[in-house]
C-alpha atoms as a PDB file:
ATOM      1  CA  UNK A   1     -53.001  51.939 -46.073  1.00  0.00           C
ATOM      2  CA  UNK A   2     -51.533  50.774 -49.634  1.00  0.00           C
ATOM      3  CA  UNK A   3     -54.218  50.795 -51.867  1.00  0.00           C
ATOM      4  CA  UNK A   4     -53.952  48.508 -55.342  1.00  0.00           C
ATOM      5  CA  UNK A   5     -56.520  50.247 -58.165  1.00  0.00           C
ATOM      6  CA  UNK A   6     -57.067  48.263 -61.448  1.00  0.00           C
ATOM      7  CA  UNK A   7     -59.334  50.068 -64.238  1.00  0.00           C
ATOM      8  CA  UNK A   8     -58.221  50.186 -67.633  1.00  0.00           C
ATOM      9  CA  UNK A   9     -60.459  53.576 -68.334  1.00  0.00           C
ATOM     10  CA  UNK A  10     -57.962  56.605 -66.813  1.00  0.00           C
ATOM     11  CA  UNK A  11     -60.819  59.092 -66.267  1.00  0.00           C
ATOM     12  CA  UNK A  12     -62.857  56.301 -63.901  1.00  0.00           C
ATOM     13  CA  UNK A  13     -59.392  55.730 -62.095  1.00  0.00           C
ATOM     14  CA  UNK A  14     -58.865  59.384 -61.627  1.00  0.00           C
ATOM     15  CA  UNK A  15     -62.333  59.544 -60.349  1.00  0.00           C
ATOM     16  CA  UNK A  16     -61.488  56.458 -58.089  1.00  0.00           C
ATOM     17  CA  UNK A  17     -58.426  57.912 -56.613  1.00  0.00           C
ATOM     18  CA  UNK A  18     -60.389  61.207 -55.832  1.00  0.00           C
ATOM     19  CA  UNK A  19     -62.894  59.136 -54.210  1.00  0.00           C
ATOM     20  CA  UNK A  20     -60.322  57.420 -51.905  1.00  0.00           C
ATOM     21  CA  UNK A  21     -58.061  59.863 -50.796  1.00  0.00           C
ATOM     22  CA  UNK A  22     -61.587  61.639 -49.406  1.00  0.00           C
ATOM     23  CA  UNK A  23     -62.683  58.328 -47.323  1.00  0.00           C
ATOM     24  CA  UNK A  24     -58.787  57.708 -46.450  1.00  0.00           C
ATOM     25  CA  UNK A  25     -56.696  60.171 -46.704  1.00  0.00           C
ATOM     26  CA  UNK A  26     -53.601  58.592 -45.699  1.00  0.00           C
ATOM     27  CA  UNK A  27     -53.551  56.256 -47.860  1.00  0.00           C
ATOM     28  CA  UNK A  28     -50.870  55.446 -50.648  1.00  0.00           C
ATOM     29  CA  UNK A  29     -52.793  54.393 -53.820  1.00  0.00           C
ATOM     30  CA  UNK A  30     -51.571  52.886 -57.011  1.00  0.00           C
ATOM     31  CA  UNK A  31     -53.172  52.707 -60.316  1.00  0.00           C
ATOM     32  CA  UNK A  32     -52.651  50.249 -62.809  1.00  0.00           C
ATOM     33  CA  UNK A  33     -54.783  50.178 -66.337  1.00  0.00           C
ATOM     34  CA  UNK A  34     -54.156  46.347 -67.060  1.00  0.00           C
ATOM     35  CA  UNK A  35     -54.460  43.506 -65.058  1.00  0.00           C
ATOM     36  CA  UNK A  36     -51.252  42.559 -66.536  1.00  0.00           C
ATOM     37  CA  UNK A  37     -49.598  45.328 -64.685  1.00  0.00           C
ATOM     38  CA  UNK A  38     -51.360  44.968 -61.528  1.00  0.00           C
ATOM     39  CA  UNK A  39     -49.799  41.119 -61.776  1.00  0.00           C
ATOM     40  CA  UNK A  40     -46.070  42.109 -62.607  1.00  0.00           C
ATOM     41  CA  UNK A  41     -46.175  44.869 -59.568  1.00  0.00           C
ATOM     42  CA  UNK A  42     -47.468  42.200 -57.111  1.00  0.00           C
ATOM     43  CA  UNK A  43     -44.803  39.826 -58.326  1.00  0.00           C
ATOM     44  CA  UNK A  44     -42.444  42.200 -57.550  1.00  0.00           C
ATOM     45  CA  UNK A  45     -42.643  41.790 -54.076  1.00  0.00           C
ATOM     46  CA  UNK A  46     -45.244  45.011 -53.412  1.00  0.00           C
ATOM     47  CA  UNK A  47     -47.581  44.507 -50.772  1.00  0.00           C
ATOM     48  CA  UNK A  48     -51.006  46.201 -50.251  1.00  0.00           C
ATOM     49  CA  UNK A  49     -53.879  46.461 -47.745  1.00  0.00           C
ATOM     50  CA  UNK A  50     -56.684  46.091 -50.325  1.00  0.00           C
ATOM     51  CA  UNK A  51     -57.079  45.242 -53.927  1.00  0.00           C
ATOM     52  CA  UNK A  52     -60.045  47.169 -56.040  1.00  0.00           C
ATOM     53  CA  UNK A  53     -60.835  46.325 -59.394  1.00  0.00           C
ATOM     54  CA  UNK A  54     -62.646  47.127 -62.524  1.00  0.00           C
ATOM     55  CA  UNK A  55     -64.104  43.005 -63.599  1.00  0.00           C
ATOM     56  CA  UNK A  56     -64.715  43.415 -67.437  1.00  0.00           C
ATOM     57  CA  UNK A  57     -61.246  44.387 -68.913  1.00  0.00           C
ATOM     58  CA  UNK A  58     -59.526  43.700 -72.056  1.00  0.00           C
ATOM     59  CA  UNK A  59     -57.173  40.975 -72.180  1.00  0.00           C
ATOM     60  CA  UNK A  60     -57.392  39.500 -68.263  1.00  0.00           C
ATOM     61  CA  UNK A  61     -60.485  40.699 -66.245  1.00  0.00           C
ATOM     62  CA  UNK A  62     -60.825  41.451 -62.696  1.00  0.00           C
ATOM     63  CA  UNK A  63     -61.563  37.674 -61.734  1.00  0.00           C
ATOM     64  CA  UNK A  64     -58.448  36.878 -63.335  1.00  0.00           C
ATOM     65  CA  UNK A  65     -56.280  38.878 -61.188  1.00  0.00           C
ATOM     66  CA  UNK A  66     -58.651  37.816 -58.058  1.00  0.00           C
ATOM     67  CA  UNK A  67     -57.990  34.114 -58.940  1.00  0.00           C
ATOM     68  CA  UNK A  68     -54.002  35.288 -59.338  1.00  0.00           C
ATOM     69  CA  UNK A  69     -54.108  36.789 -56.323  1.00  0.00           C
ATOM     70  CA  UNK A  70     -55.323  33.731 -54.225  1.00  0.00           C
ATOM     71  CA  UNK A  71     -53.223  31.411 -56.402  1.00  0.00           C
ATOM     72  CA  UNK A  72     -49.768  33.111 -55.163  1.00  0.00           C
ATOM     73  CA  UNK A  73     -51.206  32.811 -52.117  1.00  0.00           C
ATOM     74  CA  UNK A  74     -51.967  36.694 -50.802  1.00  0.00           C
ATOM     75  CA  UNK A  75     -54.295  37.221 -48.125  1.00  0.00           C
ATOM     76  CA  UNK A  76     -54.991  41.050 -49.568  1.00  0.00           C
ATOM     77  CA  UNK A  77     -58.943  41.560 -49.599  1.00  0.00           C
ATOM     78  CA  UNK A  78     -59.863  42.178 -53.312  1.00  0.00           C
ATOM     79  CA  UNK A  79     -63.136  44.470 -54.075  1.00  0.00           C
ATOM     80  CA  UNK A  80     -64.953  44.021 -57.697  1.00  0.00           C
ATOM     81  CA  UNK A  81     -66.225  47.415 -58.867  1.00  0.00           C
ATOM     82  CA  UNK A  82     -68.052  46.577 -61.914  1.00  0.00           C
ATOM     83  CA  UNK A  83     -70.259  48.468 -64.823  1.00  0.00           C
ATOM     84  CA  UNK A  84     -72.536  45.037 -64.671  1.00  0.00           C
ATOM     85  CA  UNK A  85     -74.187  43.832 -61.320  1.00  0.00           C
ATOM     86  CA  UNK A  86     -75.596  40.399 -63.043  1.00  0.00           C
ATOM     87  CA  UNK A  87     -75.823  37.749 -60.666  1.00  0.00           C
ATOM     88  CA  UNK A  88     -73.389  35.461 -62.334  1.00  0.00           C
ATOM     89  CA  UNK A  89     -70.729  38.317 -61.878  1.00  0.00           C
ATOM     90  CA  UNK A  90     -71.459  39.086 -58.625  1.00  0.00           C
ATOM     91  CA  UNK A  91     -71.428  34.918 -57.194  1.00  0.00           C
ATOM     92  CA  UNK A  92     -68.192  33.864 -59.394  1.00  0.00           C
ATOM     93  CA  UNK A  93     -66.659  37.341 -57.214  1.00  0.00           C
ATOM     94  CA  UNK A  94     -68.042  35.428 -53.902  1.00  0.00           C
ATOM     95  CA  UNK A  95     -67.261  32.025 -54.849  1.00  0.00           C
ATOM     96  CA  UNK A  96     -63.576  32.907 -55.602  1.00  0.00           C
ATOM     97  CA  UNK A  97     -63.452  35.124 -52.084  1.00  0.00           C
ATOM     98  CA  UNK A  98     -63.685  38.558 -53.001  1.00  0.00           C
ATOM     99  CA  UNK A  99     -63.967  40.937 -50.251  1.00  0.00           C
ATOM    100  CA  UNK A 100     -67.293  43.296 -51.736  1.00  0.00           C
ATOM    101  CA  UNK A 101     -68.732  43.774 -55.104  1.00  0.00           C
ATOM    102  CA  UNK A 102     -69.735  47.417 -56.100  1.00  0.00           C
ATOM    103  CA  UNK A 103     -71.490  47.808 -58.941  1.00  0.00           C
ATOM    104  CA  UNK A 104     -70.831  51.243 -60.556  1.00  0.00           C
ATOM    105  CA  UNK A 105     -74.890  51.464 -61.343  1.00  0.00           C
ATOM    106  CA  UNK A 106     -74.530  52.654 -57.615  1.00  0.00           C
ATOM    107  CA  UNK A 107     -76.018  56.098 -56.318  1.00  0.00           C
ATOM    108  CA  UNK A 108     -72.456  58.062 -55.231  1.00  0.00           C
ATOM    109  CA  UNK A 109     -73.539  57.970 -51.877  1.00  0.00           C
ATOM    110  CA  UNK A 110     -73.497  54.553 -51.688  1.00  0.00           C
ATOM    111  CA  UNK A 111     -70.702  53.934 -53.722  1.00  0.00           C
ATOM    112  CA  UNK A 112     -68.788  56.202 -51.082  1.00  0.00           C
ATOM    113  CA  UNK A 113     -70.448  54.114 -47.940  1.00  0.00           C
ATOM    114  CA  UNK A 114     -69.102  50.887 -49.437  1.00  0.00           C
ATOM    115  CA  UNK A 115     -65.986  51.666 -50.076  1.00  0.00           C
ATOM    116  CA  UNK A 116     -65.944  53.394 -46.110  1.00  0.00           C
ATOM    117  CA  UNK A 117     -67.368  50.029 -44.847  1.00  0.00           C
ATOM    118  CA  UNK A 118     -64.583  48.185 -47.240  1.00  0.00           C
ATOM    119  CA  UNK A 119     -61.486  50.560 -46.215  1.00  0.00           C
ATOM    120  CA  UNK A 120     -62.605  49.785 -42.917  1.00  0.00           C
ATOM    121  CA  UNK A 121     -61.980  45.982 -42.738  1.00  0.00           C
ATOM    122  CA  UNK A 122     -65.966  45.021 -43.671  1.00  0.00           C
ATOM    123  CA  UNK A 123     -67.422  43.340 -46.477  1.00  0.00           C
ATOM    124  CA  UNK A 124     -69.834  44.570 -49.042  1.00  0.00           C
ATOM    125  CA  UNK A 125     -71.875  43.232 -51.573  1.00  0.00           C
ATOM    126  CA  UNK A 126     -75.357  43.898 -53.433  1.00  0.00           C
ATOM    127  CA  UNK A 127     -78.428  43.728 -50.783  1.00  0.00           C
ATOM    128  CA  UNK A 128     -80.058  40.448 -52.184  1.00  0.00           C
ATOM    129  CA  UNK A 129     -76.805  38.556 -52.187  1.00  0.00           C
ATOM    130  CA  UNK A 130     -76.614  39.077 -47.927  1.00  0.00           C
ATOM    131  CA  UNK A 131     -78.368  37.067 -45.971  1.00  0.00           C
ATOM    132  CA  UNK A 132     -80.520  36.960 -42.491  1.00  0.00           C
ATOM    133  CA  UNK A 133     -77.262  37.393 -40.279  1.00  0.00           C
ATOM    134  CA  UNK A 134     -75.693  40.561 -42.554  1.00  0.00           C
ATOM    135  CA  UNK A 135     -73.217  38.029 -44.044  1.00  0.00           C
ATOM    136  CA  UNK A 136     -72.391  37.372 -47.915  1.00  0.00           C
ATOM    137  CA  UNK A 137     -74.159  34.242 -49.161  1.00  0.00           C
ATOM    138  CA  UNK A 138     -71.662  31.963 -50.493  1.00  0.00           C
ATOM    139  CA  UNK A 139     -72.178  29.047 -53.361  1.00  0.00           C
ATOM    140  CA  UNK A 140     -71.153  25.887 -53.706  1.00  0.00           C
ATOM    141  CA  UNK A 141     -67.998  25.527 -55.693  1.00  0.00           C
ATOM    142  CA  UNK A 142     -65.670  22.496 -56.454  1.00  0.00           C
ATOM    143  CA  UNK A 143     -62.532  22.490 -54.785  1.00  0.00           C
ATOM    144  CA  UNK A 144     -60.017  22.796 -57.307  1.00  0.00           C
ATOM    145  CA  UNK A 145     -57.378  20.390 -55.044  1.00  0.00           C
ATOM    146  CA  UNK A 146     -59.690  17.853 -55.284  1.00  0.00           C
ATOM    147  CA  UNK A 147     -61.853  17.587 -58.539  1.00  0.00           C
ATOM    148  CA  UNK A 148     -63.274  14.754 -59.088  1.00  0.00           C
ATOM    149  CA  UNK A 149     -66.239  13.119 -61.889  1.00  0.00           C
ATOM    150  CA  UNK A 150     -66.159   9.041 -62.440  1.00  0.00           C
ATOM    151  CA  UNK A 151     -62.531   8.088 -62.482  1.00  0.00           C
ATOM    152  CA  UNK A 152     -61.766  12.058 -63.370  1.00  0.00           C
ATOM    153  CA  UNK A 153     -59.487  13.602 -60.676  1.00  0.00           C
ATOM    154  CA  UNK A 154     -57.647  17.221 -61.034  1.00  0.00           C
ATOM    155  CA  UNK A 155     -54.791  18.691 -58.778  1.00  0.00           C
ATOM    156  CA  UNK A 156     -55.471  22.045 -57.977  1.00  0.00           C
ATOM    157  CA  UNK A 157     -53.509  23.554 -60.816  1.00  0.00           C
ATOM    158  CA  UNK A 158     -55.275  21.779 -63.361  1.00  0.00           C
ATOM    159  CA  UNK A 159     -58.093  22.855 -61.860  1.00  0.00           C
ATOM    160  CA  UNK A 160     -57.255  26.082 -62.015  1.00  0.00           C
ATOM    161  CA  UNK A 161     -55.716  25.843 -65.928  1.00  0.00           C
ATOM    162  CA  UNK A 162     -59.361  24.354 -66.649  1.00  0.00           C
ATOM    163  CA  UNK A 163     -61.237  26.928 -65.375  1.00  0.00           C
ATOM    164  CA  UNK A 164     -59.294  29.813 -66.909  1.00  0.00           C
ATOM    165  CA  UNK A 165     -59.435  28.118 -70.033  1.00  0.00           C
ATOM    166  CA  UNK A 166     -63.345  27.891 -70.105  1.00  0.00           C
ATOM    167  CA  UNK A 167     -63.327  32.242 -68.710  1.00  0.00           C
ATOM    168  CA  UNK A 168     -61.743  32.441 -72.137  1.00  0.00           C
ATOM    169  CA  UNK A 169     -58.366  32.826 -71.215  1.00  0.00           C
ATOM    170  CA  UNK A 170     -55.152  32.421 -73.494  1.00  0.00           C
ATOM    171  CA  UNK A 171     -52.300  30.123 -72.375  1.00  0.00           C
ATOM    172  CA  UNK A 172     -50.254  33.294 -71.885  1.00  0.00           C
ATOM    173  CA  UNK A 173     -52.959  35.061 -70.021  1.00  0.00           C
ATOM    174  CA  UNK A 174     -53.081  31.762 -67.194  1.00  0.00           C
ATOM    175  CA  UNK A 175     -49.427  31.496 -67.134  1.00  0.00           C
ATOM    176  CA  UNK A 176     -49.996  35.522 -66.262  1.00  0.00           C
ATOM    177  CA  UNK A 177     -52.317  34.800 -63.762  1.00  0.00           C
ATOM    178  CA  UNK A 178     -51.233  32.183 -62.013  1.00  0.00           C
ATOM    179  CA  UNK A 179     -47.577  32.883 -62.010  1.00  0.00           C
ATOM    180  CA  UNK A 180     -46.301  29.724 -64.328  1.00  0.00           C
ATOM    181  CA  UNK A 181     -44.413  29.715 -67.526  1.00  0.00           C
ATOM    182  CA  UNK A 182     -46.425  28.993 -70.873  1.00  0.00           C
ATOM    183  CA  UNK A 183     -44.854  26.042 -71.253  1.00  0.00           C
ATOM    184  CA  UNK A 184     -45.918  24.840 -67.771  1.00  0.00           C
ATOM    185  CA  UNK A 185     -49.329  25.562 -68.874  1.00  0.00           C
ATOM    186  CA  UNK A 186     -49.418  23.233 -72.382  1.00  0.00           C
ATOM    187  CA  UNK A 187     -48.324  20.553 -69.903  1.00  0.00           C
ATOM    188  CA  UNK A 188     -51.692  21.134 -68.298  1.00  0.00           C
ATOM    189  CA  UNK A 189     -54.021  21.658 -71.197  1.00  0.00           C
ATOM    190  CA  UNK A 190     -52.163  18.457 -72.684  1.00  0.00           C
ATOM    191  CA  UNK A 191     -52.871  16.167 -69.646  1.00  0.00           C
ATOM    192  CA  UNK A 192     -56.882  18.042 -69.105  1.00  0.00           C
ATOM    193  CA  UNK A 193     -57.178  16.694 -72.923  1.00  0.00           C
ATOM    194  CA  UNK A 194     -55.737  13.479 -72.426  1.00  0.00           C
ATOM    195  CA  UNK A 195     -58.245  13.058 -68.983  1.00  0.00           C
ATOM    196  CA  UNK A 196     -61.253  14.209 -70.787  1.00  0.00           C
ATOM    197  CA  UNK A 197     -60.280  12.403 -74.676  1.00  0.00           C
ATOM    198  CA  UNK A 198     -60.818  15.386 -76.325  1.00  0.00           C
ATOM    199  CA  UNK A 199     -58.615  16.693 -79.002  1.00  0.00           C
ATOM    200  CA  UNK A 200     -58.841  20.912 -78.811  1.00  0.00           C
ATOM    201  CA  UNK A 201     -59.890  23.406 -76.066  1.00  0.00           C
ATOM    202  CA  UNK A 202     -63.182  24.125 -77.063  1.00  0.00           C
ATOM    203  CA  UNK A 203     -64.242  20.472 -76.817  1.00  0.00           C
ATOM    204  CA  UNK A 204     -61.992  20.239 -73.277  1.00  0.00           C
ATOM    205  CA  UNK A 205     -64.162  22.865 -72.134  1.00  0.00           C
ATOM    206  CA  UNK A 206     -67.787  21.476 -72.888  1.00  0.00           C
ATOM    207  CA  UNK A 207     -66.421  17.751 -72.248  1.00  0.00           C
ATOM    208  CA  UNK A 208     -66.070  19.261 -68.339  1.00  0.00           C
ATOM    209  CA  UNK A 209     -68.804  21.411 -68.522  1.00  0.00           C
ATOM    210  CA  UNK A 210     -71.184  18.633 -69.423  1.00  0.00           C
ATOM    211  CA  UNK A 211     -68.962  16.117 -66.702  1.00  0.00           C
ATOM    212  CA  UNK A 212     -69.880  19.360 -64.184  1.00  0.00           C
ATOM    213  CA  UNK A 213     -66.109  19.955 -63.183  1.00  0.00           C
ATOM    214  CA  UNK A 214     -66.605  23.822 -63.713  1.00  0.00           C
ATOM    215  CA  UNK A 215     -68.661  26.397 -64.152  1.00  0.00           C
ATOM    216  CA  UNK A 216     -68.409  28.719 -66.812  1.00  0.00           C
ATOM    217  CA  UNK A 217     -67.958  32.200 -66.302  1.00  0.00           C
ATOM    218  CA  UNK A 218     -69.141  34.833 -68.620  1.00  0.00           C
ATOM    219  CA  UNK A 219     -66.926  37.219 -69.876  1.00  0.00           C
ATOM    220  CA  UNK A 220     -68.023  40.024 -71.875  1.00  0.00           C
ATOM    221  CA  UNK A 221     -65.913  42.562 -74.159  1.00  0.00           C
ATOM    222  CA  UNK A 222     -66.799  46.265 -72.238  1.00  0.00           C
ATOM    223  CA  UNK A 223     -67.231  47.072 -68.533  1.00  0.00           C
END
């Protein structure tokens, strides 16, 4: 198994790597301390069982790469592994399809039996977010293809551009993450202004906040 591991601290990725060589011995892991790096390896045509990931990190966070991931269209389960289990972390990891959500607040023990249940093909994710049947609840969440408020419709990229923007992203940071060229992405933010008559992207942001095209994502500075 070819295992993908994004933390930008070196002595929690050590401890990570320790971790899964003991639950899977065989496996081939790679670390990467950016999500930047984790990006540029993917695009260069690596391929990997599973994806973990540290979700507060400077510059693009662990959603980022998750919503890269499924935006270049790989099929790769991704697992958050965050310092933060708040609830708006762990449903904007289910509502983009991650795989498990481990928060790092964990006992070792059950840090360890996550990441067995995870190596192993299951899902895992904080008790209160599973439901009756043992499966993760998932939240209603706007197509991106298909956007739509009043006479307001988005294709999927825009979408996409418009949700980055309001995580806090840079226009170099989305054309990181989703694989386009800066330029590509000012074509984007120009038409979401021109839809929503707004003039900068703070005001695109709240104009489609209050319209209730996305939902913004907290970001914080530290993991």
């Amino acid at each position: 198994m070819d295992i993908l591991l994004v933390e930008d601290h070196r002595l929690v990725a050590d401890a990570m790597q320790v971790m899964l060589k003991e639950i899977s011995p065989a496996s081939t892991i790679t670390a990467c301390y950016s999500t930047q790096h984790a990006l540029s390896i993917v695009d260069s045509g690596r391929k990997f069982h599973l994806v973990l990931t540290d979700l507060l990190m400077p510059g693009i966070d662990g959603l980022g790469l998750l919503i890269g991931l499924k935006n270049r269209d790989k099929s790769v389960p991704v697992v958050i592994i965050s310092g933060s289990d708040d609830d708006n972390h762990v449903r904007s990891a289910i509502e983009n399809g991650a795989a498990g959500f481990i928060p790092k607040t964990l006992p070792a023990a059950e840090v360890i039996a996550g990441l067995k249940t995870i190596v192993s093909g299951g899902t895992f994710f904080p008790e209160r977010f599973i439901n009756s049947t043992g499966v993760s609840q998932r939240f209603e969440k706007k197509d991106a293809s298909n956007l739509s408020n009043s006479n307001i419709k988005l294709g999927r990229k825009q979408g996409t551009v418009l949700q980055l923007m309001a995580d806090g992203n840079s226009n170099k940071q989305i054309s990181q993450i989703i694989g386009i060229t800066e330029a590509t992405v000012k074509y984007h933010t120009s038409q979401l202004f021109k839809l929503l008559d707004v003039k900068n992207r703070t005001s695109c942001v709240r104009e489609a906040q209050q319209r209730g095209l996305i939902n913004k994502f907290e970001s914080q500075s530290n993991s």
